[in-house]
N, C-alpha and C. Protein backbone atom coordinates (compact mmCIF):
# COMPACT_ATOMS: atom_id res chain seq x y z
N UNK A 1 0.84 -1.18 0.00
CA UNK A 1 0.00 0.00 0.00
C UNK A 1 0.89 1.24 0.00
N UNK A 2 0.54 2.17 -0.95
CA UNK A 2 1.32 3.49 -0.91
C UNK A 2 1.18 4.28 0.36
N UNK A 3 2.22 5.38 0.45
CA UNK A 3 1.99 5.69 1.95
C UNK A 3 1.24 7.24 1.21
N UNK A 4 0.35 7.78 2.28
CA UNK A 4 -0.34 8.84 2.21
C UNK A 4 0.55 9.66 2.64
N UNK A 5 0.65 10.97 1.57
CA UNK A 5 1.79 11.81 1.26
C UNK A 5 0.35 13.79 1.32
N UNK A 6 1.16 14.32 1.94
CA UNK A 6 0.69 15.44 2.59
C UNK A 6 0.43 16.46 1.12
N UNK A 7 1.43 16.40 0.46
CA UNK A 7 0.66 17.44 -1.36
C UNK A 7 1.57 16.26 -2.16
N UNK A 8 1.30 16.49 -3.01
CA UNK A 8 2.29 15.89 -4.42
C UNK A 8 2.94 16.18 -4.64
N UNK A 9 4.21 17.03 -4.04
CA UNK A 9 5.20 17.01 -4.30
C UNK A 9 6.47 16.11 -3.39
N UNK A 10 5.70 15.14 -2.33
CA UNK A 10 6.29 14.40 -1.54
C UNK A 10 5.79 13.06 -2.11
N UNK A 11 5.44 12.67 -2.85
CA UNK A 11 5.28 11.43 -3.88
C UNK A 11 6.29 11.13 -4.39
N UNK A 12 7.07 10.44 -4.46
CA UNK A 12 8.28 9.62 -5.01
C UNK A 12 8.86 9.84 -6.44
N UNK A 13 8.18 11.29 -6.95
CA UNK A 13 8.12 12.08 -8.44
C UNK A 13 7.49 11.12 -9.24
N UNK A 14 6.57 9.89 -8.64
CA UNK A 14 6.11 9.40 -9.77
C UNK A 14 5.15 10.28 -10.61
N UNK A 15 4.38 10.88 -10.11
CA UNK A 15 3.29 11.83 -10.51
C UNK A 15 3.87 13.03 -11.81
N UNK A 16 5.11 13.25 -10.88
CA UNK A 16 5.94 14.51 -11.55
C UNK A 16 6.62 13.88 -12.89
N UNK A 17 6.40 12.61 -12.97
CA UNK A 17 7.24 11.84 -14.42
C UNK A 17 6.06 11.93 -15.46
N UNK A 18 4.74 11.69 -14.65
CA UNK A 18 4.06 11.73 -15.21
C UNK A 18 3.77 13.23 -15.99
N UNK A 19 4.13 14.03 -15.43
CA UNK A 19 3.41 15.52 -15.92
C UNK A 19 4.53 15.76 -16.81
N UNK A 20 5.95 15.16 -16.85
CA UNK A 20 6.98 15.68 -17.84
C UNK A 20 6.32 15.91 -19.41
N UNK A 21 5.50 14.74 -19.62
CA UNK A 21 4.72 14.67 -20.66
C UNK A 21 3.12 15.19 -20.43
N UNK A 22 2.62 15.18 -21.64
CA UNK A 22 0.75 15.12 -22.12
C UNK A 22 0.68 14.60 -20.71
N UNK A 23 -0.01 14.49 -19.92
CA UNK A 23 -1.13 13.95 -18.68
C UNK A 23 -1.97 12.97 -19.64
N UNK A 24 -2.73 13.56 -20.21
CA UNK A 24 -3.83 12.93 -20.66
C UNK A 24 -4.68 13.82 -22.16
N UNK A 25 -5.48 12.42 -22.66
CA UNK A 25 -5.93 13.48 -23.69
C UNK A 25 -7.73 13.38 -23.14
N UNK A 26 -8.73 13.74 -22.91
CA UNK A 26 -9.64 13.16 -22.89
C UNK A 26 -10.56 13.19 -24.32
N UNK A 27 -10.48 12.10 -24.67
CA UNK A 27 -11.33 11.99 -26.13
C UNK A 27 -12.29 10.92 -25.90
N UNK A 28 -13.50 10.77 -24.95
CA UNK A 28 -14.25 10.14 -24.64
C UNK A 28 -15.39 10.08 -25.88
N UNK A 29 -16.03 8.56 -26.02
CA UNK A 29 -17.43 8.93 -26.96
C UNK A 29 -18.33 9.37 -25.95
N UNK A 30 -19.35 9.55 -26.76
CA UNK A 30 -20.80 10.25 -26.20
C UNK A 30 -21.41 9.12 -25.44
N UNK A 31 -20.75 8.24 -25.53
CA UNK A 31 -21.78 7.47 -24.26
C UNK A 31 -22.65 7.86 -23.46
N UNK A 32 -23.50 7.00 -23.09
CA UNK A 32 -24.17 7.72 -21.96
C UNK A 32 -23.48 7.11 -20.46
N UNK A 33 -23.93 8.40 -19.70
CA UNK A 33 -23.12 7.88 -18.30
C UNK A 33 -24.29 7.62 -17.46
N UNK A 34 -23.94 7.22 -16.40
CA UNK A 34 -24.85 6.38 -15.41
C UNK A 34 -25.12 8.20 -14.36
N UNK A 35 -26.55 8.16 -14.03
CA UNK A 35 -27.17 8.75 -12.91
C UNK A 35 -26.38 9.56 -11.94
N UNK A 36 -25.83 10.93 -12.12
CA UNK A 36 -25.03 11.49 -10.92
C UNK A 36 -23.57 11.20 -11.36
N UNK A 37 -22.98 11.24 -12.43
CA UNK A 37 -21.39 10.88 -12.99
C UNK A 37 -21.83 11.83 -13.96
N UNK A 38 -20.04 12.60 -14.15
CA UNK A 38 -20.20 13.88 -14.73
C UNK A 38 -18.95 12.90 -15.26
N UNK A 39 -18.30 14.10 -16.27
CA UNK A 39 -16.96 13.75 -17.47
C UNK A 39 -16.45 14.71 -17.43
N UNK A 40 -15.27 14.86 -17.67
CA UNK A 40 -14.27 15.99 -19.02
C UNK A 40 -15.09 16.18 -20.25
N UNK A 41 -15.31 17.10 -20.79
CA UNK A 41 -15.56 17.15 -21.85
C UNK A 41 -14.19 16.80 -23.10
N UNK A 42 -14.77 16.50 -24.13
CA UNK A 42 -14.01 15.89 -25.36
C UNK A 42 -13.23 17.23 -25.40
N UNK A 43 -11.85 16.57 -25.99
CA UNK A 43 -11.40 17.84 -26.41
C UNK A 43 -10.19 18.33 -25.33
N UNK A 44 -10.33 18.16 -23.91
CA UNK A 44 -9.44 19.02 -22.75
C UNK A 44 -8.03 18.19 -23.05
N UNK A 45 -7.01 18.65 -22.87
CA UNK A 45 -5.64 18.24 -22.88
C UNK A 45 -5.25 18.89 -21.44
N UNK A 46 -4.38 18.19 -20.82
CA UNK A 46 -3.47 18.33 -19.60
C UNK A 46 -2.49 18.25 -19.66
N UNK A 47 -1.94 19.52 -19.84
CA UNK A 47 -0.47 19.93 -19.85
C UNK A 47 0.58 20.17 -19.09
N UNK A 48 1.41 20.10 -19.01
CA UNK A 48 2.92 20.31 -18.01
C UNK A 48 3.54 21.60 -18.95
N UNK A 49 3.13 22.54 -18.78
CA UNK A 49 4.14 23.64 -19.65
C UNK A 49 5.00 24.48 -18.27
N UNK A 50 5.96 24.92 -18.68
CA UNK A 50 7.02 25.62 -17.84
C UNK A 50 6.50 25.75 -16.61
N UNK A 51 6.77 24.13 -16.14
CA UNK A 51 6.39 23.95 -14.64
C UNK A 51 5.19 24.35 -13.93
N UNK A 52 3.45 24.88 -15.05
CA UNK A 52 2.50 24.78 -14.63
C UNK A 52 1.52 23.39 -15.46
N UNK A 53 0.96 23.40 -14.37
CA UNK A 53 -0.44 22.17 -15.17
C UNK A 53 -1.86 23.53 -16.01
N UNK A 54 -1.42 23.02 -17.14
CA UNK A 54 -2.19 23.62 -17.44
C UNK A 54 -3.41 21.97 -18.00
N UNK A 55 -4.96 22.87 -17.79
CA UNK A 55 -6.05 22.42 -19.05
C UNK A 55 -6.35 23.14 -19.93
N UNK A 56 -6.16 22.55 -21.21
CA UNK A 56 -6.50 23.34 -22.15
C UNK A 56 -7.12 22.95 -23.31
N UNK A 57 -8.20 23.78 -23.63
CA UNK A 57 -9.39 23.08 -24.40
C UNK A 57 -8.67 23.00 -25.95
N UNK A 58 -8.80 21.73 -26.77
CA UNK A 58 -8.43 21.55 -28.55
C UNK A 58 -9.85 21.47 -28.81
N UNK A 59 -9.44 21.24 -30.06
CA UNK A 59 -10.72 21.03 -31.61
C UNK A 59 -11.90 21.63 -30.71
N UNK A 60 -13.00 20.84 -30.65
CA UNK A 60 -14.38 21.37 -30.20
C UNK A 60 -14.61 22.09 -28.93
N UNK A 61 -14.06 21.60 -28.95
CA UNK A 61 -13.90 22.08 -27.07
C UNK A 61 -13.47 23.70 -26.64
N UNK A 62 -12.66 24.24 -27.75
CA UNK A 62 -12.60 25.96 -27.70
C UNK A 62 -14.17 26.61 -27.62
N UNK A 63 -14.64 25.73 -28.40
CA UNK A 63 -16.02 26.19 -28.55
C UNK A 63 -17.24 26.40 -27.08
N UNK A 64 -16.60 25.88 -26.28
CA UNK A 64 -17.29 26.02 -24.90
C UNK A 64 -16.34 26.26 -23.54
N UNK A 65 -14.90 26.39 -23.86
CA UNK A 65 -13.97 26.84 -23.03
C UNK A 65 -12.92 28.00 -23.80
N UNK A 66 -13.00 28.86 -23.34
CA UNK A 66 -12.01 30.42 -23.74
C UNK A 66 -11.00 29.94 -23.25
N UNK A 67 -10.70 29.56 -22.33
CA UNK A 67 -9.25 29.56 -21.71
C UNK A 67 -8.63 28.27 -21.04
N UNK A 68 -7.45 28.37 -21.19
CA UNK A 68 -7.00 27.33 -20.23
C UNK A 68 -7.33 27.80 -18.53
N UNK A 69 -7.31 26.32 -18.15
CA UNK A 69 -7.60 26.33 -16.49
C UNK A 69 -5.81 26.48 -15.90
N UNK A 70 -5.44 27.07 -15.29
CA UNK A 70 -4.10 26.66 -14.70
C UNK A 70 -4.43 25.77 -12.92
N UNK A 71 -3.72 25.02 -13.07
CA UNK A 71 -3.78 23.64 -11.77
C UNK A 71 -2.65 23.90 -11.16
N UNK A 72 -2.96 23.93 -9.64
CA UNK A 72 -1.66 23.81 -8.25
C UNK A 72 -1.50 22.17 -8.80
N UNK A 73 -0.68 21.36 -7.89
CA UNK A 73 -0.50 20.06 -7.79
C UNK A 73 -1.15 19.12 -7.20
N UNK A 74 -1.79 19.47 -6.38
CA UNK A 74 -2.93 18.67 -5.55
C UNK A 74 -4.30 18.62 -6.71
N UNK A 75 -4.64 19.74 -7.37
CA UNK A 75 -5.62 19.80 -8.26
C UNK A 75 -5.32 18.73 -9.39
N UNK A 76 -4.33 19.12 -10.11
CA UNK A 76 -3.99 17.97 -10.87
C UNK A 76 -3.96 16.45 -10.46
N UNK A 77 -3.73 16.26 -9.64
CA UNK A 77 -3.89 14.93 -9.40
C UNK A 77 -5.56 14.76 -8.80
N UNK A 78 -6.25 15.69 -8.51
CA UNK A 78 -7.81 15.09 -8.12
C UNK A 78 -7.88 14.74 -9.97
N UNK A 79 -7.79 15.58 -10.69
CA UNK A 79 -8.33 15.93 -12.55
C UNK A 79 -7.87 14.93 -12.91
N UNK A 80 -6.48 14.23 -12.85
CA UNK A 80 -6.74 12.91 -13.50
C UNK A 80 -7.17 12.11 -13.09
N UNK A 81 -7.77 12.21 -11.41
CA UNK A 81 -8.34 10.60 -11.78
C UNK A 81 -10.03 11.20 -12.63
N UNK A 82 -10.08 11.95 -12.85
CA UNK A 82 -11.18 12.27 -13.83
C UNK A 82 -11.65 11.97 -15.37
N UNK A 83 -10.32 11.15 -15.22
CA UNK A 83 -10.41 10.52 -17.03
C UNK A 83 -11.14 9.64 -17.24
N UNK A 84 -12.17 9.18 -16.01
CA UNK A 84 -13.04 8.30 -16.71
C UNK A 84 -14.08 9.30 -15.82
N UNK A 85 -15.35 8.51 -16.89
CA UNK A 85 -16.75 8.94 -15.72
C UNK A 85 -16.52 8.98 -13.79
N UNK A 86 -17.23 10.29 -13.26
CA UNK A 86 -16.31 9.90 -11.56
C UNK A 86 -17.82 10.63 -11.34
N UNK A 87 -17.87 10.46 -9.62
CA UNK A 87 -18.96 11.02 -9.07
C UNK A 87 -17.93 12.16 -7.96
N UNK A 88 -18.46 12.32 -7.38
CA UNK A 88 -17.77 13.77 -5.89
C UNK A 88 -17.03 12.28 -5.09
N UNK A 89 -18.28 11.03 -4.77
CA UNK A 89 -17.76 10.31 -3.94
C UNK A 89 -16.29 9.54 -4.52
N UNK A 90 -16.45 9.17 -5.74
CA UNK A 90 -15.52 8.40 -6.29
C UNK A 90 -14.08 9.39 -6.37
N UNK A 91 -14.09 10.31 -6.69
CA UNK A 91 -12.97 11.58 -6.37
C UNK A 91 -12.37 11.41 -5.04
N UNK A 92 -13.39 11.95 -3.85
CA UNK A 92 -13.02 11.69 -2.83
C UNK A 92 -12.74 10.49 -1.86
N UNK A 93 -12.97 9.20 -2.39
CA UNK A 93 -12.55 7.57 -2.01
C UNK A 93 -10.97 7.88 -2.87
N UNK A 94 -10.75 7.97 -3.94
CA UNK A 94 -9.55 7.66 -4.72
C UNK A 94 -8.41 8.66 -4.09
N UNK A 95 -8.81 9.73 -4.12
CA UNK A 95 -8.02 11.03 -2.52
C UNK A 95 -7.64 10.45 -1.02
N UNK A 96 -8.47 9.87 -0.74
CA UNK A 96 -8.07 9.32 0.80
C UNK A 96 -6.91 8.32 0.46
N UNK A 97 -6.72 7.84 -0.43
CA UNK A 97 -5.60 6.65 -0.68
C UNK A 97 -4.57 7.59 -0.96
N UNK A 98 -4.34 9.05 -1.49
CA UNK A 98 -3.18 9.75 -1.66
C UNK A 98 -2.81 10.52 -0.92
N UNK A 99 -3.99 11.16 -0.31
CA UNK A 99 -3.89 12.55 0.50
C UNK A 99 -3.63 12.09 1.79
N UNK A 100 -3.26 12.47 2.63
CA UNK A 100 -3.48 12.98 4.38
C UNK A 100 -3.76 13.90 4.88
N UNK A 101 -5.24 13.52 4.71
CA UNK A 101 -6.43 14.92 5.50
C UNK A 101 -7.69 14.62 5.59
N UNK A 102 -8.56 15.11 6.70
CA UNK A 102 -9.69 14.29 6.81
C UNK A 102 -10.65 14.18 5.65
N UNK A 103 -11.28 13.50 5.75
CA UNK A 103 -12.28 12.98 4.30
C UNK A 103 -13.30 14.33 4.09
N UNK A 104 -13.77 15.11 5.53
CA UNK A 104 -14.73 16.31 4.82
C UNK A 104 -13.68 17.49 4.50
N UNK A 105 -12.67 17.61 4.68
CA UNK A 105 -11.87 18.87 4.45
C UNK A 105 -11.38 18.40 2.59
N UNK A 106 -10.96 17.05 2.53
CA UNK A 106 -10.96 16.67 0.86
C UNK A 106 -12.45 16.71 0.32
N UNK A 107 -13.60 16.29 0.92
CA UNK A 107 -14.70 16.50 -0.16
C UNK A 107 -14.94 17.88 -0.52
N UNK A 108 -14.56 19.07 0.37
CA UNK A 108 -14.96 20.25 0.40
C UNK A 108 -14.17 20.81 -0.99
N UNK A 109 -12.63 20.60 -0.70
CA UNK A 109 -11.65 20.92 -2.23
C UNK A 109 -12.04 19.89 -2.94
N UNK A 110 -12.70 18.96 -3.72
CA UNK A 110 -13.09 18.28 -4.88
C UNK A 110 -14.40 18.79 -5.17
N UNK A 111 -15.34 19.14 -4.33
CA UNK A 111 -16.88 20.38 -4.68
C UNK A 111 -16.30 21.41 -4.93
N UNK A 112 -14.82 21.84 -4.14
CA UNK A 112 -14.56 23.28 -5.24
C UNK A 112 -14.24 23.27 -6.25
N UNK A 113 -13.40 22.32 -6.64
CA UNK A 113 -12.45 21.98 -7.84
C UNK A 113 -13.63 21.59 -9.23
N UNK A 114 -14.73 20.91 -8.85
CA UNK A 114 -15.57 20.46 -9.94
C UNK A 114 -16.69 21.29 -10.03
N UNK A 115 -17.09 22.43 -8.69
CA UNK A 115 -17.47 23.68 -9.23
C UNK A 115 -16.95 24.41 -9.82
N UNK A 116 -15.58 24.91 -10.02
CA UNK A 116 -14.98 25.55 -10.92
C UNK A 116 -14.86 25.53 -12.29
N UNK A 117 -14.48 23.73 -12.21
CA UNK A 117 -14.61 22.89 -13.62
C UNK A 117 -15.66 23.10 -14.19
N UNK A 118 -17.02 23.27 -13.60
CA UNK A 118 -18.27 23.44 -14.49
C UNK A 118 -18.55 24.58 -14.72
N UNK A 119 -18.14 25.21 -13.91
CA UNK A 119 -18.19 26.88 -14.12
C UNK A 119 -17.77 27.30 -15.47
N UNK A 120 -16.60 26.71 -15.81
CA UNK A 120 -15.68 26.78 -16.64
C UNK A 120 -15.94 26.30 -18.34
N UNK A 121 -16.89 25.41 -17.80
CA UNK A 121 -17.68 24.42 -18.93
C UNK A 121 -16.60 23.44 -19.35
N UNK A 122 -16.08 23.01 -18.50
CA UNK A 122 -15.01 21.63 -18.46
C UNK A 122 -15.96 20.16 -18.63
N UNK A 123 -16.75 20.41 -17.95
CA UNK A 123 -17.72 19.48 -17.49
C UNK A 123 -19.09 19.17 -18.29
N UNK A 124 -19.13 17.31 -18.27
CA UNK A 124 -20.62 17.77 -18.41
C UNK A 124 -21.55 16.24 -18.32
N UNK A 125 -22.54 16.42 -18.60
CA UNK A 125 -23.39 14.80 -17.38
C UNK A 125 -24.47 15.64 -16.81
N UNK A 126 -25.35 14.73 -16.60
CA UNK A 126 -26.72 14.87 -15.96
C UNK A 126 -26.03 15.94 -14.54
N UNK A 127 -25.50 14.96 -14.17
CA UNK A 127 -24.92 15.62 -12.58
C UNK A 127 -24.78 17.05 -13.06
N UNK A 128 -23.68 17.82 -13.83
CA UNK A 128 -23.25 18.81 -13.92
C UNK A 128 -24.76 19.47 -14.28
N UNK A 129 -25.68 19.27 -15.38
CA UNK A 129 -27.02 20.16 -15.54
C UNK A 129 -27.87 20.08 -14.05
N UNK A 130 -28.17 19.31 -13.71
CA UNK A 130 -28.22 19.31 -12.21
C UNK A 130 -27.95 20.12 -11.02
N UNK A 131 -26.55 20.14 -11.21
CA UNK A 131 -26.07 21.13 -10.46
C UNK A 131 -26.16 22.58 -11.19
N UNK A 132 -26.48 22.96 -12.77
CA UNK A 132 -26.30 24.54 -12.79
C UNK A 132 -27.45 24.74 -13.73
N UNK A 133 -28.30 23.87 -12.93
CA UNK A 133 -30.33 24.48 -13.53
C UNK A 133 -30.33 26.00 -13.59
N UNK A 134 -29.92 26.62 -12.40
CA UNK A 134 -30.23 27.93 -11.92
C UNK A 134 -29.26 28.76 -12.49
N UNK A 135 -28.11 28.23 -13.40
CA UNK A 135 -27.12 28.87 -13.60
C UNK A 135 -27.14 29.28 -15.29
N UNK A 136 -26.86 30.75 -15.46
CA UNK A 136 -27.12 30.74 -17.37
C UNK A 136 -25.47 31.34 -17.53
N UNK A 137 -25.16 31.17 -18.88
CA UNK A 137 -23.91 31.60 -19.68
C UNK A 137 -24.00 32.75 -20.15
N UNK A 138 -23.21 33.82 -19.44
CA UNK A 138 -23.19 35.13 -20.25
C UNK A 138 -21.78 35.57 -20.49
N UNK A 139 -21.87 36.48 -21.19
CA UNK A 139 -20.62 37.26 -21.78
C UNK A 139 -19.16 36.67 -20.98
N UNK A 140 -18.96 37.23 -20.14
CA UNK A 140 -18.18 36.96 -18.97
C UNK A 140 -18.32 35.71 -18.29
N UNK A 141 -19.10 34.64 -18.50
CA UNK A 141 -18.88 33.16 -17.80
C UNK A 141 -20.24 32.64 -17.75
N UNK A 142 -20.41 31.95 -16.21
CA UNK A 142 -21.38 31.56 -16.02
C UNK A 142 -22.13 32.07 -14.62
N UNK A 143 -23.20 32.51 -14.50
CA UNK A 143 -23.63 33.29 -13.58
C UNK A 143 -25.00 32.70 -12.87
N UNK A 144 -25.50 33.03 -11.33
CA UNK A 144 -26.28 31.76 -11.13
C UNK A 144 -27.24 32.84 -10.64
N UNK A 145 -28.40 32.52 -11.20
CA UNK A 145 -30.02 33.35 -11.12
C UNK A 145 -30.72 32.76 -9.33
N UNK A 146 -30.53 33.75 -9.07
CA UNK A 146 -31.37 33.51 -7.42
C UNK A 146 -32.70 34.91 -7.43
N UNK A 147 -33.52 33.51 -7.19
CA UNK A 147 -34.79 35.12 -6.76
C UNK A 147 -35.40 35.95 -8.01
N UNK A 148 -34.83 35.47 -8.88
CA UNK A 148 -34.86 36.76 -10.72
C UNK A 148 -33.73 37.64 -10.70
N UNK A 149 -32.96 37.64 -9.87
CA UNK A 149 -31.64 38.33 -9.54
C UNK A 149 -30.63 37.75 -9.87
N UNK A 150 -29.14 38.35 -10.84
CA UNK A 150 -28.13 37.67 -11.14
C UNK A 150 -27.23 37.81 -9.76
N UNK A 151 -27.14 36.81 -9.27
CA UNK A 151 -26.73 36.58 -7.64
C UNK A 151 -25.01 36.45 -7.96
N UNK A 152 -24.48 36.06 -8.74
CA UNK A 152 -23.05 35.82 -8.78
C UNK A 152 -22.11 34.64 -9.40
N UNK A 153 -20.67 34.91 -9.95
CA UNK A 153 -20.41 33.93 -10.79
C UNK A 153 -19.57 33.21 -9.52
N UNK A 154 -20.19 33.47 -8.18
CA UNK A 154 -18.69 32.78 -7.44
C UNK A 154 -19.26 31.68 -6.89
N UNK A 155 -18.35 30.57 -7.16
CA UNK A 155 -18.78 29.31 -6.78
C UNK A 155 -19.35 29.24 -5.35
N UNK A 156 -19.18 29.90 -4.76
CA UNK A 156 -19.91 29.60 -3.01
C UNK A 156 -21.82 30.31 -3.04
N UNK A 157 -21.60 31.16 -4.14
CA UNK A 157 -23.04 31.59 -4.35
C UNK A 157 -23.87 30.50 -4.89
N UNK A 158 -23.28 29.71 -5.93
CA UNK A 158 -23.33 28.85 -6.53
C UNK A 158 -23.98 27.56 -6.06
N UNK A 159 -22.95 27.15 -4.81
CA UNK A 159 -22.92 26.63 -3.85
C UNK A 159 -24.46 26.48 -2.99
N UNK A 160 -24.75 28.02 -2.78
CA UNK A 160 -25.94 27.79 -1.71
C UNK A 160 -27.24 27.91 -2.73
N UNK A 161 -26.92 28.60 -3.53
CA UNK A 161 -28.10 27.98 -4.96
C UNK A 161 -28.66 26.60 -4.89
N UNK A 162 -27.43 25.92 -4.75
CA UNK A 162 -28.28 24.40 -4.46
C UNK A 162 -28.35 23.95 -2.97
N UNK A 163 -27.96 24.42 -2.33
CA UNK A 163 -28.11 24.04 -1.27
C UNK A 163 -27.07 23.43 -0.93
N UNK A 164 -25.71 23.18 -1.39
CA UNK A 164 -24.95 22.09 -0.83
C UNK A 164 -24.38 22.50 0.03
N UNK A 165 -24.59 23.74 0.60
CA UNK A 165 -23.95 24.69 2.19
C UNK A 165 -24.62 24.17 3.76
């Protein structure tokens, strides 16, 4: 059993061999996913450029992401295990085997990390429409309607929109 290591940069650089190169490409089909499992959208590449992780949207995928995401090291490693269909729980089970920190202080950074991601339009699955019913796409991003009022693009507004506060 691997030993639980405090960030990723106390991992044995296996991780860090990994980022020398591509991470990953995600080029998933349209499958359908199962009830509450969100995806990468087609298209995201995970990059290692001059010592940042970047995501960054190719081919179709510009079309619903402007920009690359830039990733600390702990982030990157929740995002790949995201290369297949994942739920919040399956994120946060696959984290307790790397991380050392209690299980609600990691679910809290993987609800931020995959609010951001959807914010972002990284994301997408029943789960993700789910989570941003209340939320519309304007000029500047994505913004979440409370009351008939544009309440805010910040994920904690976001947040109590659905209630997950």
């Amino acid at each position: 059993m691997e030993e639980k290591v405090d960030s990723i940069s106390e991992k044995n650089g296996n991780i860090e061999k990994k980022n020398a190169q591509i991470l990953q490409v995600t080029e998933k089909s349209h499958s359908k996913m199962k009830e509450g499992y969100m995806r990468l959208i087609n298209g995201i590449r995970i990059k290692k450029i001059a010592g940042q992780t970047l995501m960054v949207p190719t081919g179709k995928a510009v079309s619903k992401v402007y920009q690359p995401a830039v990733l600390n090291s702990d982030a990157a490693v929740l995002v790949n295990m995201m290369t297949e269909d994942f739920t919040v729980n399956s994120i946060v089970a696959q984290g307790m085997n790397i991380f050392r920190v209690d299980e609600a202080i990691l679910r809290k950074d993987v609800e931020h990390l995959i609010n951001q991601l959807m914010l972002a339009g990284m994301l997408e699955g029943e789960e993700v429409e789910r989570r941003l019913k209340s939320a519309m796409t304007t000029l500047s991003g994505t913004a979440v309607v409370r009351e008939g009022k544009i309440c805010s693009s910040e994920t904690e507004c976001i947040k109590r929109s659905f209630g997950d506060c």
